[in-house]
Structures are given as structure tokens and as C-alpha cells.
Protein backbone atom coordinates (compact mmCIF):
# COMPACT_ATOMS: atom_id res chain seq x y z
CA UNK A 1 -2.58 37.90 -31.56
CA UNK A 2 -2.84 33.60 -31.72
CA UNK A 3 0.57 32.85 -31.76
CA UNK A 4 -1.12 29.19 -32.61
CA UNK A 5 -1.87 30.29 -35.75
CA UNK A 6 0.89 32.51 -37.07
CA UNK A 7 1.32 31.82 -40.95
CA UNK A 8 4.98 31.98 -40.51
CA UNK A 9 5.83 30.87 -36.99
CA UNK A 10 6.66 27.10 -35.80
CA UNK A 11 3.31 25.57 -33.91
CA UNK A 12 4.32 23.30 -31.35
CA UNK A 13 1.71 21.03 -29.25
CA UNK A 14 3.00 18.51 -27.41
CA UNK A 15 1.50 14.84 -27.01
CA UNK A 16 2.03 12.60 -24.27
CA UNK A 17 3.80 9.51 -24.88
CA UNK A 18 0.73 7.48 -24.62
CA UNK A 19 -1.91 9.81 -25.26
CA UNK A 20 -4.62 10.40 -27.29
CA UNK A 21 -4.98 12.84 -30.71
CA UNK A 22 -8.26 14.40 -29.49
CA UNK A 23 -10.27 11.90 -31.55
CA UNK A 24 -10.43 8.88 -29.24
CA UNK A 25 -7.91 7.29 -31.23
CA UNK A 26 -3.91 6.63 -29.71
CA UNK A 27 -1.75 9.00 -31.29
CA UNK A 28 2.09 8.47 -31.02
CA UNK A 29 3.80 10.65 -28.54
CA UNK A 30 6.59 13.50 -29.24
CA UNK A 31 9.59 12.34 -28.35
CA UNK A 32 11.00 13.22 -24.98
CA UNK A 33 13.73 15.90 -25.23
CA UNK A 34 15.22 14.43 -22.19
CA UNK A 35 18.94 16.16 -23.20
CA UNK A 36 18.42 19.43 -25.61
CA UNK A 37 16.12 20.91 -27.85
CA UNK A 38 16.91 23.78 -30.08
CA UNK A 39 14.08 25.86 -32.08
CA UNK A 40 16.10 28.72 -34.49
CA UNK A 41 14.57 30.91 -36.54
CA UNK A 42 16.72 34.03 -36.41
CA UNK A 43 20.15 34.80 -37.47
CA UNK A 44 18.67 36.21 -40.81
CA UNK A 45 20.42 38.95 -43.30
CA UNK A 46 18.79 41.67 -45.57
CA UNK A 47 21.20 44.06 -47.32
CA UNK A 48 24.45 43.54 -45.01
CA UNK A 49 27.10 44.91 -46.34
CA UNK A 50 30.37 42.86 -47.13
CA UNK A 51 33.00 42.24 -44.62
CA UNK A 52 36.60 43.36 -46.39
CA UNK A 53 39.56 41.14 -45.42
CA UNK A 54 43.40 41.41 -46.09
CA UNK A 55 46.48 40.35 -45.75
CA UNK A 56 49.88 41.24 -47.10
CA UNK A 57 51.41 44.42 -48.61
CA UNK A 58 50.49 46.59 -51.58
CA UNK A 59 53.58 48.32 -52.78
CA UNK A 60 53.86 51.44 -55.27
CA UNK A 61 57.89 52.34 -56.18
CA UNK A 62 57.79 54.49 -58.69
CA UNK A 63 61.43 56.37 -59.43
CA UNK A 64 62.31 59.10 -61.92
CA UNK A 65 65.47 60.21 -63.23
CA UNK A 66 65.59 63.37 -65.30
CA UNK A 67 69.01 64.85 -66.22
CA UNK A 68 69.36 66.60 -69.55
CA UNK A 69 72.62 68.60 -69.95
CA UNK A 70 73.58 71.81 -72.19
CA UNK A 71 76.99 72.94 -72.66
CA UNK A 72 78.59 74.80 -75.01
CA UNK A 73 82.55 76.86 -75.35
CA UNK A 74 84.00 78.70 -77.65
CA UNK A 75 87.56 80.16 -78.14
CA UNK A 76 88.74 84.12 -78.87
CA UNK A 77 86.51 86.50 -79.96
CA UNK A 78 84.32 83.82 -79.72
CA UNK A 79 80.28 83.97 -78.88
CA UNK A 80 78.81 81.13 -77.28
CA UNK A 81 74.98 80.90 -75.97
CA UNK A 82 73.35 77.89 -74.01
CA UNK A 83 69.60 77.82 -73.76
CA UNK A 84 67.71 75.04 -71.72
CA UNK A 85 64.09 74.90 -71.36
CA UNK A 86 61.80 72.12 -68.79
CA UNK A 87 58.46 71.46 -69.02
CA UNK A 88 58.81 68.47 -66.92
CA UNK A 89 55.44 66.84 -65.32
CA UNK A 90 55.99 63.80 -63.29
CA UNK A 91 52.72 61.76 -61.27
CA UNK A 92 53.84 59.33 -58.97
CA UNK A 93 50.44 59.98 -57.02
CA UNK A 94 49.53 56.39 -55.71
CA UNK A 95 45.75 55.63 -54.15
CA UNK A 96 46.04 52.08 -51.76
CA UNK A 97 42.77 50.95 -50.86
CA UNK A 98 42.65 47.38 -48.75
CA UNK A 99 40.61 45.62 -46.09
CA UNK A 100 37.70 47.68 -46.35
CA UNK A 101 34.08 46.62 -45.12
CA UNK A 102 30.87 47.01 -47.66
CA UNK A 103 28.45 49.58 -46.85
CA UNK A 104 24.87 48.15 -45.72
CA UNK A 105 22.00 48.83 -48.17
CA UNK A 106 18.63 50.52 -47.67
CA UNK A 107 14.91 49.42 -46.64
CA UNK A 108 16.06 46.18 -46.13
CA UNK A 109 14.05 44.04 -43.38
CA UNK A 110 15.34 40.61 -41.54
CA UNK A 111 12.91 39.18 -39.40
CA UNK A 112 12.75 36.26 -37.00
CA UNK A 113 9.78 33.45 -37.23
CA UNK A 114 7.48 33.73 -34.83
CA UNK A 115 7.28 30.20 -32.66
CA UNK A 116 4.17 29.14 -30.67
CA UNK A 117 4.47 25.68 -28.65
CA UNK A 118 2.33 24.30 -26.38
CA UNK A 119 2.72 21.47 -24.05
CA UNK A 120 0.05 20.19 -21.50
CA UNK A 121 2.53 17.37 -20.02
CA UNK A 122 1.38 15.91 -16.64
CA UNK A 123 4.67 15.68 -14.67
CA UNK A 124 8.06 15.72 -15.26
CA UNK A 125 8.09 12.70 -17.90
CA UNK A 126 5.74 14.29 -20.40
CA UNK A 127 6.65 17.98 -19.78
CA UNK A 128 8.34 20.10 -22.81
CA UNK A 129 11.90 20.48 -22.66
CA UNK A 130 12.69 18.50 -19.78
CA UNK A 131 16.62 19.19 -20.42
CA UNK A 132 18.27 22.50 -21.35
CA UNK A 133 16.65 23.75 -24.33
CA UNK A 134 16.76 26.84 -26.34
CA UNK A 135 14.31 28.76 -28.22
CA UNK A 136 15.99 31.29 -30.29
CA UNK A 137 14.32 33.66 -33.03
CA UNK A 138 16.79 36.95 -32.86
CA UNK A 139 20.41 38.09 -34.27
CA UNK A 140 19.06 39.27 -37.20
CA UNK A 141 20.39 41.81 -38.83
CA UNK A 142 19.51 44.36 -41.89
CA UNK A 143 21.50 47.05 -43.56
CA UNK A 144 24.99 46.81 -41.39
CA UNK A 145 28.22 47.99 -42.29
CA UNK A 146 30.59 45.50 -43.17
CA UNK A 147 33.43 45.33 -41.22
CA UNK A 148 37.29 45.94 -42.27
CA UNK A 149 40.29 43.53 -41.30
CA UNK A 150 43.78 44.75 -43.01
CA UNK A 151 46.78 42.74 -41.74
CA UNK A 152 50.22 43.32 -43.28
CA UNK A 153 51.33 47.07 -44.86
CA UNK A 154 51.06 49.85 -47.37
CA UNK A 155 54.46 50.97 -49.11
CA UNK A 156 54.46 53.76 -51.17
CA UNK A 157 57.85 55.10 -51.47
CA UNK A 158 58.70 57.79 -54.75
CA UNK A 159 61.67 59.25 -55.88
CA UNK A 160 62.81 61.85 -58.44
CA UNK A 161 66.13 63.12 -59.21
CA UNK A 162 65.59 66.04 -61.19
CA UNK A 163 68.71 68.27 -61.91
CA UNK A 164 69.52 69.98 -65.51
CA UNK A 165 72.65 71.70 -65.80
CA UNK A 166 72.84 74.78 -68.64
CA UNK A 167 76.64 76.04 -69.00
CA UNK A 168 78.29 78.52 -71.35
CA UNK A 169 82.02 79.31 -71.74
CA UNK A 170 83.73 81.61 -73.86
CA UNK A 171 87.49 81.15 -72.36
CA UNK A 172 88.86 83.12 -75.06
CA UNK A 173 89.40 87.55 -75.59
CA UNK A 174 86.64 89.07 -76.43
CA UNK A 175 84.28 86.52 -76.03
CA UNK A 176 80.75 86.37 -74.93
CA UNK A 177 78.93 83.93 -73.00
CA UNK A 178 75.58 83.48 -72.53
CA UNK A 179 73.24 80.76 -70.33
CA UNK A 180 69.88 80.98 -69.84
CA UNK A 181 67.84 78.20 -68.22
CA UNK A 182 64.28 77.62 -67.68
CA UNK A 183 62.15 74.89 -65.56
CA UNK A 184 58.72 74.54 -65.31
CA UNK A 185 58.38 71.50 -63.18
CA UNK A 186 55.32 69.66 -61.36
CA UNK A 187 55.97 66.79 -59.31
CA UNK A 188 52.75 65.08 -57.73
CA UNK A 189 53.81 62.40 -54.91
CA UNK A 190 50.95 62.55 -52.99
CA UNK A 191 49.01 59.49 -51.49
CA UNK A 192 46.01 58.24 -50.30
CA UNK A 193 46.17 54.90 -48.02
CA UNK A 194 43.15 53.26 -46.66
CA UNK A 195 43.12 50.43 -44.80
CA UNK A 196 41.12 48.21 -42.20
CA UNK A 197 37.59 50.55 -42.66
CA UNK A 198 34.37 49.71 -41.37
CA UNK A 199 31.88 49.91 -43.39
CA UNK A 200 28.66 52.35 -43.26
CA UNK A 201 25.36 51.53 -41.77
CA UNK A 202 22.75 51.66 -44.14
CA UNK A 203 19.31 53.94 -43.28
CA UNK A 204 16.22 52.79 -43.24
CA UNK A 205 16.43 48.55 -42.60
CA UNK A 206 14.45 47.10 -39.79
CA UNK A 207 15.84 43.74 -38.09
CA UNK A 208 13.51 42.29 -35.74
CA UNK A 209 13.58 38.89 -33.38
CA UNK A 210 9.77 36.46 -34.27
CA UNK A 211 7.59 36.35 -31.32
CA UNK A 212 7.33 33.30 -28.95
CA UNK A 213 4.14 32.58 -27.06
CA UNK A 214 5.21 28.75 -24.94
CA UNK A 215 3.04 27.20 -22.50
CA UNK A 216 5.62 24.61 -20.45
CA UNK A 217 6.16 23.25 -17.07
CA UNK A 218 9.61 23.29 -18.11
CA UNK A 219 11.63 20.94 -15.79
CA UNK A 220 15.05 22.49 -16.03
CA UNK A 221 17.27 25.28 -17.25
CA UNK A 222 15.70 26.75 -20.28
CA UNK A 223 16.93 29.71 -22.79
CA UNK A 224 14.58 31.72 -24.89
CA UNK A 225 16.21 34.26 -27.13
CA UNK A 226 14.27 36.41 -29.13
CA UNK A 227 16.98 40.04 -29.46
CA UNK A 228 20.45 40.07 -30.32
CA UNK A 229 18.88 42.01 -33.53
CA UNK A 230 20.90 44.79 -35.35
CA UNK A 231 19.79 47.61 -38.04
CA UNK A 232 22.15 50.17 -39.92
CA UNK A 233 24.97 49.80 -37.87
CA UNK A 234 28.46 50.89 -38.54
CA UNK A 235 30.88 48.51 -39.29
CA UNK A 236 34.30 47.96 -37.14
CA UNK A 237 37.82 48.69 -38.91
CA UNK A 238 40.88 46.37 -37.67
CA UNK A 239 44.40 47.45 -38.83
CA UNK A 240 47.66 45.86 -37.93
CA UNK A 241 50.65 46.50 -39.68
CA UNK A 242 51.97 50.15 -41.35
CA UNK A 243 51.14 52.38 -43.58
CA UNK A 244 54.38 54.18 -45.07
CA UNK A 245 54.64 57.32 -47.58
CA UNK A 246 58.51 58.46 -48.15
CA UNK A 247 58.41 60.25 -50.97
CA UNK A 248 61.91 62.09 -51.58
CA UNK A 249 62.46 64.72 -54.36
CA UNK A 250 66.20 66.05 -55.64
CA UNK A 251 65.94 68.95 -57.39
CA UNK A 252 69.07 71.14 -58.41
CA UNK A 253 69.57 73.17 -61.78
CA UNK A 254 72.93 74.60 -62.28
CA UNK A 255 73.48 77.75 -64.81
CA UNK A 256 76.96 78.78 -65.58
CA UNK A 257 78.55 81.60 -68.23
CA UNK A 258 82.19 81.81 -67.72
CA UNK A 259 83.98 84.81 -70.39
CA UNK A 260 87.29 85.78 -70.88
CA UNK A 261 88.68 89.23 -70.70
CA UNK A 262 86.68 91.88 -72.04
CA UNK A 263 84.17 89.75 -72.96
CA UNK A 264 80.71 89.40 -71.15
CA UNK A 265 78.67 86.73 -69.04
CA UNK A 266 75.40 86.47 -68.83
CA UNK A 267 73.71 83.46 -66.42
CA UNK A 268 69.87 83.64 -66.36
CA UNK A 269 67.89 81.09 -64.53
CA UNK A 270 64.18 80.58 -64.03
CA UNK A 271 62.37 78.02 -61.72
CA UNK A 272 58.53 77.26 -61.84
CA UNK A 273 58.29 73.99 -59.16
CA UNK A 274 55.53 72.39 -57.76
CA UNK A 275 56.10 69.84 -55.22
CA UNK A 276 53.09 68.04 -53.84
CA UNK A 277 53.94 65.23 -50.83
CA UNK A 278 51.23 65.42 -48.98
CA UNK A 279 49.61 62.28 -47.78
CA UNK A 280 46.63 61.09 -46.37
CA UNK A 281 47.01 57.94 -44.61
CA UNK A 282 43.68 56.41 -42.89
CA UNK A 283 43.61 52.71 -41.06
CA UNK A 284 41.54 51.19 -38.24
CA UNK A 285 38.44 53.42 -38.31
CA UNK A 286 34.77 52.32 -37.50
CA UNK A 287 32.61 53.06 -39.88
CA UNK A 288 29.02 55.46 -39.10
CA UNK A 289 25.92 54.23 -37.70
CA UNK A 290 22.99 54.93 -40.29
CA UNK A 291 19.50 56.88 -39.76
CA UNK A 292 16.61 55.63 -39.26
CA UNK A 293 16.89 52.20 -38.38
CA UNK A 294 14.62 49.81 -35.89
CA UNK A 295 16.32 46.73 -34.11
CA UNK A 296 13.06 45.28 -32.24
CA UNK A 297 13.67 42.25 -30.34
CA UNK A 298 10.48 39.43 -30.50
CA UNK A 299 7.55 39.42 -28.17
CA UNK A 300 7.67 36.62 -25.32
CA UNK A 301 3.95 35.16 -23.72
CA UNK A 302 5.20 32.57 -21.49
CA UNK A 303 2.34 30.37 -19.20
CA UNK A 304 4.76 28.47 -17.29
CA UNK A 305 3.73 25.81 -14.09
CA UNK A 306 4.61 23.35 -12.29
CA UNK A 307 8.46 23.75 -10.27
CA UNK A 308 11.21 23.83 -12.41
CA UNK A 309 14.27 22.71 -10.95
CA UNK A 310 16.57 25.67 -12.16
CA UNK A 311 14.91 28.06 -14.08
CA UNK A 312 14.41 30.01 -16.83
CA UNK A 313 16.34 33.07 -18.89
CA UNK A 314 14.57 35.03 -20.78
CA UNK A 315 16.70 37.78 -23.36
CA UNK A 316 15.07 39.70 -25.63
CA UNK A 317 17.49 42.68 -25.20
CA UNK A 318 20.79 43.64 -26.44
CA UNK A 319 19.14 45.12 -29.76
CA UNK A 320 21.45 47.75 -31.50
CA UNK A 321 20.54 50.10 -33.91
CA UNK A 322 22.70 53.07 -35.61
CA UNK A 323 25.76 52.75 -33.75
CA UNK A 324 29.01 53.74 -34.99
CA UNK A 325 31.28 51.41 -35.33
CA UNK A 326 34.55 50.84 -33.11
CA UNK A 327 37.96 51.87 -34.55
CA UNK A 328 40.93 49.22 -33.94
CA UNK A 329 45.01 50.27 -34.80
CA UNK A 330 47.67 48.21 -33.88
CA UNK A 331 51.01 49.36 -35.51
CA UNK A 332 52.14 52.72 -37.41
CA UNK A 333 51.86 55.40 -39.34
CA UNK A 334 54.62 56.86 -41.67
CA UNK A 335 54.90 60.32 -43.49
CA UNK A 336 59.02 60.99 -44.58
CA UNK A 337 59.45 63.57 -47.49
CA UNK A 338 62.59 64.73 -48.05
CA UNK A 339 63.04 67.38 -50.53
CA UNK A 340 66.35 68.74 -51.31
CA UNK A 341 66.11 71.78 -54.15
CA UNK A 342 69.06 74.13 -54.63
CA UNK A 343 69.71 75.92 -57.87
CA UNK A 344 72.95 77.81 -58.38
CA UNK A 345 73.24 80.20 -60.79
CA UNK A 346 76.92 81.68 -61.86
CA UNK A 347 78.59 84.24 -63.91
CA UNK A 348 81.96 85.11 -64.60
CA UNK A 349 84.00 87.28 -66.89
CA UNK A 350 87.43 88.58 -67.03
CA UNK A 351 89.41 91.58 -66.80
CA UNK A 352 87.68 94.82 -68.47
CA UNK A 353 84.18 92.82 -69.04
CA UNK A 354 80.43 92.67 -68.00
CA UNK A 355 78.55 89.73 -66.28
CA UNK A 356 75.25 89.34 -64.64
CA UNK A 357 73.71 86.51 -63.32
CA UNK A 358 69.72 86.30 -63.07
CA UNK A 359 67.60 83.82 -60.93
CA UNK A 360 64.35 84.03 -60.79
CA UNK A 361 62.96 80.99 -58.53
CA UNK A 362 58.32 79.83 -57.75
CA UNK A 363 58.12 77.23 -55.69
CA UNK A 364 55.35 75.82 -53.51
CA UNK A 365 56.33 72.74 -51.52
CA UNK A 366 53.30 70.85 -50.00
CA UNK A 367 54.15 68.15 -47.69
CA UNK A 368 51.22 68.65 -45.81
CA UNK A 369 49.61 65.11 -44.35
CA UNK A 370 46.95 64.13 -42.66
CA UNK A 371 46.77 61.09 -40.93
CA UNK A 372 43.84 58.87 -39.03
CA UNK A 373 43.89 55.72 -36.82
CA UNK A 374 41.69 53.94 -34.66
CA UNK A 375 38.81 56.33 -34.54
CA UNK A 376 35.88 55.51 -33.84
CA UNK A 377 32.31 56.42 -36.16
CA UNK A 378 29.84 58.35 -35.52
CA UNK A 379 26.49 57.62 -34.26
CA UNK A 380 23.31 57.84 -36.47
CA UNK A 381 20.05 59.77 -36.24
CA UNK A 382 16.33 58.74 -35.56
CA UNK A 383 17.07 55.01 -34.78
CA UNK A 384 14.85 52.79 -32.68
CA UNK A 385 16.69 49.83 -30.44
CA UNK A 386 13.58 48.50 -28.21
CA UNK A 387 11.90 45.17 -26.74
CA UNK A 388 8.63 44.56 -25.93
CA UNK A 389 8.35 41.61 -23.76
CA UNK A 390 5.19 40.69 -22.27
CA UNK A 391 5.96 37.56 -19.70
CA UNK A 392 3.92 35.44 -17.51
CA UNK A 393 5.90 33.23 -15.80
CA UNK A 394 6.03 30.10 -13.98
CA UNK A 395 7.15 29.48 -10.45
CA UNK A 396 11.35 28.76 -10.15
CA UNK A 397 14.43 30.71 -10.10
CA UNK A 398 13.91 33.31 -13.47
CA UNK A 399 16.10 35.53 -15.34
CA UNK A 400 14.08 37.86 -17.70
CA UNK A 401 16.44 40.56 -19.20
CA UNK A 402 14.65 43.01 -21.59
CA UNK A 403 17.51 45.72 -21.54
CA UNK A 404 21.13 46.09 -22.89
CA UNK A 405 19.73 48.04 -25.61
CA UNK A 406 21.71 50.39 -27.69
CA UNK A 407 20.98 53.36 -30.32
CA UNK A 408 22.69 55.91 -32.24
CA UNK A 409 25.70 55.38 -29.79
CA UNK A 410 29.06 56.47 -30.94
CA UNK A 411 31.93 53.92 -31.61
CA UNK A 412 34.73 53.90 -29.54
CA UNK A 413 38.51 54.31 -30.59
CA UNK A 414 41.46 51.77 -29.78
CA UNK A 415 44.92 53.05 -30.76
CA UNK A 416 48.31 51.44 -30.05
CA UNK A 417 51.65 52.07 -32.19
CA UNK A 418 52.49 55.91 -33.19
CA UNK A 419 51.95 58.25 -35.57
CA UNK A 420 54.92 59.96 -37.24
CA UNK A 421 55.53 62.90 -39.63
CA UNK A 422 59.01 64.03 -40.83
CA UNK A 423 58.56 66.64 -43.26
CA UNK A 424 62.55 67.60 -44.29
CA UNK A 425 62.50 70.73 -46.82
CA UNK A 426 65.97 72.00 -47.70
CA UNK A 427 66.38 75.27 -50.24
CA UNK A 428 69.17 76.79 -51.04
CA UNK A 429 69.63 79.01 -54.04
CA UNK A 430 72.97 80.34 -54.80
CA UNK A 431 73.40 83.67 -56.82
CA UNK A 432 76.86 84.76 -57.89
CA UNK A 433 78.27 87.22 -60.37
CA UNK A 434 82.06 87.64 -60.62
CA UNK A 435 83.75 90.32 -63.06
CA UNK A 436 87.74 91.22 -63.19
CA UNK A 437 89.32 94.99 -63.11
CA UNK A 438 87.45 97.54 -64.68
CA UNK A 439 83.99 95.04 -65.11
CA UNK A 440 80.82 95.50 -64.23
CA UNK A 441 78.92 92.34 -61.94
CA UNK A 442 75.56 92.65 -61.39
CA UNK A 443 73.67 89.31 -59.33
CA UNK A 444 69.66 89.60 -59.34
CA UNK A 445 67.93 86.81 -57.18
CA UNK A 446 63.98 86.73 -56.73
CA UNK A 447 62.36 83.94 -54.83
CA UNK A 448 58.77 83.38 -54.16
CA UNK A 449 58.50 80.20 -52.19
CA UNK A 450 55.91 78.32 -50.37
CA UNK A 451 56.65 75.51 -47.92
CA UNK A 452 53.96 73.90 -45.99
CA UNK A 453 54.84 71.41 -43.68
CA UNK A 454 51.44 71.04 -42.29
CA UNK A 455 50.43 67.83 -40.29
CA UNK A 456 46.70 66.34 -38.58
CA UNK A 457 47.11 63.70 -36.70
CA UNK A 458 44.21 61.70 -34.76
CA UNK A 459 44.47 58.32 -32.94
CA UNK A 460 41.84 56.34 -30.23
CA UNK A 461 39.24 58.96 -31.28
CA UNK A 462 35.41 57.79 -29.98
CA UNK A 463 32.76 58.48 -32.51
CA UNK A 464 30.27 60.95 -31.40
CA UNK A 465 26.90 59.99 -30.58
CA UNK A 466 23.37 61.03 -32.57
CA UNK A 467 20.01 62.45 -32.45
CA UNK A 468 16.77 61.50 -31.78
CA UNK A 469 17.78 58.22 -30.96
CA UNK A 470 15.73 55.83 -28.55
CA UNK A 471 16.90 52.58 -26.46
CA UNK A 472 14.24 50.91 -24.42
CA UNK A 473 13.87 48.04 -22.40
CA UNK A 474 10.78 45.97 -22.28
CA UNK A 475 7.38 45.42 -20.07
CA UNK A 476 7.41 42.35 -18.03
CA UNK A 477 4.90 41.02 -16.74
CA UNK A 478 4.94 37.87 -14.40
CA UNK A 479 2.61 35.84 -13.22
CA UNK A 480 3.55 32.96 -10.42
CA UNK A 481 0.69 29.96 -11.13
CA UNK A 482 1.70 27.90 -7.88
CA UNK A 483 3.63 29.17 -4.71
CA UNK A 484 3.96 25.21 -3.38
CA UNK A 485 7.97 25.08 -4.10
CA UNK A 486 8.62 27.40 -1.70
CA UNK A 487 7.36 25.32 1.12
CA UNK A 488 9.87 22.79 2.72
């Protein structure tokens, strides 16, 4: 390859301060880069995805009250009958979403210009970068993850206060009484909370450093840089702050018949609930390294000569490609429900009378949560992180390094605060029939009730690593022109 005639690289060639253009004729010299000299080409972007940033709170406090009443009395030889029916739905289900990184695109390429210089010099006056100079062509990157940076918190506090009350009384002789109440009920607090997220890598995207072919006797310290590059990695989540979900539900229907003497009572109650608390409750997590991907850091040819004073570094390494992305928490996580439910259901009649009191009570309770912090994402499949450096090298103190590659490596997971879950379920139907001399009482009570209290908890998780991934240092080859420094 003629690095001297790359369409898209930088072409270099040094002229002496009093020299000649090749022609006979006096050509003006390049000026002396006595101090520094920087050549960049890199640091290009194809199909990155957005980094998410926030700070302050999102708040959802939603609150329900729902309390209908029946009641109804009548004297002697009265009949009285109380009928309440609930079809009550109420959604307080609340999705927060903040500080969350873009996901990187696909087939996207970012590539470095290639650089070819050349400078004859003849001593330390005329010779290319005399100072500390830098040659850089790499940090490119294609088709990474944004990353996520949430500061502040999530609130999402619900209440309902749900409690009917159906009563019937017949005080008088003779009388009769009857209640009969019946709730269908659905109450959806769950939530979703995301915070501080990484985004994805995208598959696919190839970032790679421009070559650099010099020819220098380089006087001093240089730096040529030609890696850095990154493809389809994950991006890292930060979180600081809290994420709290205290939902609290109050639930309690009351049905009461009340006769006199020889009259009759008759309480019946039915209860259809469905509570839903869960929560899932995610901050601080890295996002996943993509498939696919190449990270190639630039080709070096380097003819270097004469005795440079310090030396030169040479870094075409530290390409990454599919990685996962680390996961950073700092604060807490916070699940409270509190649901307190207790129907009572009463009858009672006098002397030489019948009562009967029915309760009939479906509930499933789901305060189930699930809650994730600081992990770290997984690594991706089938991605390339390599350098192939070929370098011939002057005489001087050197420092080629080629390696520091990484692929398909899993992100690690930083957690510091805690994690709590206080689930609080309290149930307590009460069932009561009450009749004087010579009565009849009769008290039914069915209950079909499902509570779960389920939690998943994970904190400082590292992601786990991928497939068919490959990380390689580059060749080196050096070539010392003159050996004459070394002698005293």
C-alpha cells in the first residue's frame, strides 16, 4: 500500500528551511515544530446512539376515594331490603422512564484518515517533530450504546380507600330485614420505573483507526495513536437517587340486617377483588454489547533514524468491540404496599326469628416486585477487537503497545445503597349471625384468596460474557537503523 498516495489520508513531506523543491529552484521551508505538533483524524461517529441525561424527580400521586352508602329501616311489621352492587375499576398503574441512553444503530462505519509524512531532515534543526508531537487517527466509534445518567428520584405513591357499607334494619315485630351486597372490584397499582440505562450496542458497525506510514528522525518524545476505536458496545447506566413505589389499598365492605322479634335477617355479602401492587423498579444497569462488530485499530510503518533523545510511544490498542456495558447504583430501592381488606358481614334478629348471614369473598392480592440495580450487560457475539501494527523503528527508548484489546466482554456491576421490599397484606373477614330464643342463626363464610408477596431482587450483578468473540494484539516489527547511541 503507498501511504504517499492515499486519496483520503494527510501527505506530509517535509522541506528544509533552506532547501530546494526538487526543481533547482528555493522552496520555502516547513516551519519548525520546535514545541508541538498535532495531526487528528479520528474521533469520528456513525450511528451512536444518544446519551440520556437527568436530573430531578418524576412524581405520580394518584388517590381514590370510593364510599357509597345504603341504608334503609323500617318499623313493626315492617319489611325493609338493602341491595348494593360495585363494579368498581380503578388504574393508578404509573410507567417512569428517565435517564436512559439511545440504542446504537446498524452497519454503520467510522473510520480514521489515513496519514503519510515524510521528513528527510539532516540533524536535529530540520528533523520532523522536533518537540512532543502527536499523531492521532483512532477513538472512533460506530453503533454504541448511549449511555444513561439519572440523578434525583422516582415517586410513585397510590392510594385507594374503598369501603361501601349496605345495612338493613327492621327494629320493629314482625319485621324483616334484608342486606345483600356485592363488589366486583379491580385495583391496578402496579409500576414500572426505569432509570439511569445504558443503552444497547448496535450489530454490525465497524470503527476503525486510518493508517500512518512516518519516516522521522524524531528528536524527542513523540505519540502516535491510531486505536482507542469502539463498535456496538453497550452503553453504561449511572443512577443516584431512589426509586419509590408505596402503593396502599383500604378495602372494607360492611353488610348489616338487624330484625326485631319474630322477624327475620338476612346479611349476604359477595367480594370479587383484584389487587395488583406489584412493581418493577430497574436503575443503574449497563446496557448489552451488540453482535458482530469490528473495532480495528490503524496500521503503523514507521522508518525512524537518527537518536532521539526520549523516545517514542506507539498505541494502536485498547480497541473494544461488543462489550456490555458497566452497571452504576448509588442510592435505593423502595417497594411498600400496604393493603388492609376486611369485610364484616352481620345478622341479627330477635326473639322467635330467623337470620343468616352469607359471605362469599375472591381475592387475589399481587404485590409481587421485582427489582434491578447496578447490573452489569451482557457481552455480544461474533465481534472482532484487533490491531495490526507493522513497525520499523528507529534507535531510542520505544514504547509500542498493540494490546489492551477487548471483545464481547461482559460489563461489570457497581452497587451501593439497599434494596427493600415490605409487602404488608392484612385480611380479615368477619362472619356473624345472631338470633334470640326459639330462632334459627345460620353464618356461611367462603373465601378463596390469593396473596403473593413475591420479591427478585439483584444488585452489583456482572454481565456475562459472549461467543465467538476475538481480541488480538498486533505484529511488531522493529527495525534499529543505527546502534551509535549506545556507545559512550
Amino acid at each position: 500500500m503507498n501511504f504517499g498516495r492515499l486519496p483520503d489520508g494527510i501527505r506530509l513531506y517535509h522541506q528544509p528551511h533552506h532547501g530546494h523543491d526538487g526543481h533547482g529552484a528555493p522552496a520555502p521551508g516547513w516551519a519548525d515544530s520546535s514545541s508541538h505538533s498535532i495531526l487528528d483524524t479520528g474521533g469520528n461517529s456513525a450511528g451512536d446512539g444518544g446519551n440520556g441525561f437527568f436530573s430531578g424527580s418524576e412524581v405520580n400521586v394518584p388517590v381514590a376515594f370510593f364510599t357509597p352508602l345504603d341504608a334503609t329501616s323500617a318499623g313493626i311489621h315492617g319489611e325493609v331490603d338493602a341491595h348494593q352492587s360495585n363494579a368498581v375499576q380503578i388504574d393508578q398503574h404509573a410507567v417512569q422512564i428517565a435517564g436512559i441512553g439511545g440504542t446504537g444503530g446498524n452497519d454503520n462505519a467510522a473510520l480514521g484518515g489515513n496519514i503519510s509524512a515524510f521528513a528527510p531532515g539532516s540533524g536535529s534543526a530540520d528533523g520532523w517533530l522536533v518537540g512532543s508531537g502527536m499523531i492521532d487517527s483512532g477513538a472512533n466509534a460506530a453503533g454504541n450504546g448511549g449511555g444513561g445518567y439519572f440523578y434525583g428520584g422516582i415517586v410513585h405513591a397510590s392510594m385507594v380507600v374503598y369501603e361501601p357499607i349496605n345495612i338493613s334494619v327492621a327494629a320493629g315485630y314482625d319485621s324483616t330485614a334484608l342486606a345483600d351486597q356485592t363488589n366486583n372490584a379491580s385495583f391496578n397499582q402496579s409500576a414500572l420505573q426505569m432509570a439511569g440505562l445504558g443503552g444497547n450496542g448496535g450489530d454490525g458497525n465497524v470503527a476503525a483507526g486510518g493508517s500512518a506510514a512516518l519516516s522521522s528522525p524524531a528528536a524527542a518524545s513523540e505519540l502516535i495513536a491510531t486505536g482507542g476505536d469502539g463498535a456496538g458496545n453497550g452503553g453504561s447506566g449511572y443512577f443516584s437517587g431512589t426509586l419509590v413505589d408505596a402503593p396502599i389499598v383500604i378495602y372494607h365492605p360492611i353488610n348489616l340486617a338487624i330484625a326485631g322479634p319474630g322477624g327475620t335477617a338476612d346479611a349476604s355479602q359477595a367480594n370479587t377483588v383484584a389487587i395488583d401492587q406489584s412493581a418493577v423498579q430497574i436503575a443503574g444497569i449497563g446496557g448489552n454489547g451488540g453482535n458482530g462488530n469490528a473495532a480495528i485499530g490503524g496500521n503503523i510503518m514507521l522508518s525512524g533514524y537518527g537518536s532521539p533523545s526520549d523516545g517514542w510511544q506507539i498505541e494502536s490498542g485498547g480497541n473494544q468491540a461488543g462489550n456490555g456495558g458497566d452497571g452504576n447504583f448509588h442510592g435505593s430501592l423502595v417497594h411498600t404496599s400496604v393493603v388492609v381488606y376486611d369485610p364484616v358481614n352481620i345478622a341479627v334478629a330477635g326473639y322467635n326469628s330467623t337470620t343468616e348471614a352469607h359471605q362469599t369473598n375472591n381475592v387475589a392480592l399481587d404485590q409481587s416486585s421485582s427489582q434491578t440495580a447496578g447490573v452489569g450487560g451482557n457481552g455480544g457475539s461474533g465481534n472482532v477487537a484487533i490491531i495490526a501494527a507493522s513497525s520499523s523503528l528507529g534507535s531510542g527508548s520505544d514504547v509500542i503497545a498493540t494490546g489492551d484489546n477487548g471483545a464481547g466482554n461482559g460489563g461489570s456491576g457497581h452497587f451501593s445503597g439497599s434494596l427493600i421490599d415490605v409487602s404488608i397484606a392484612i385480611y380479615a373477614p368477619i362472619n356473624i349471625a345472631i338470633a334470640g330464643p326459639h330462632s334459627t342463626a345460620e353464618a356461611d363464610q367462603a373465601n378463596n384468596v390469593h396473596i403473593d408477596q413475591s420479591a427478585i431482587q439483584m444488585a452489583g450483578i456482572g454481565g456475562n460474557g459472549g461467543h465467538d468473540n476475538f481480541a488480538l494484539g498486533g505484529d511488531v516489527a522493529a527495525h534499529l537503523l543505527s546502534d551509535l547511541h549506545l556507545v559512550a
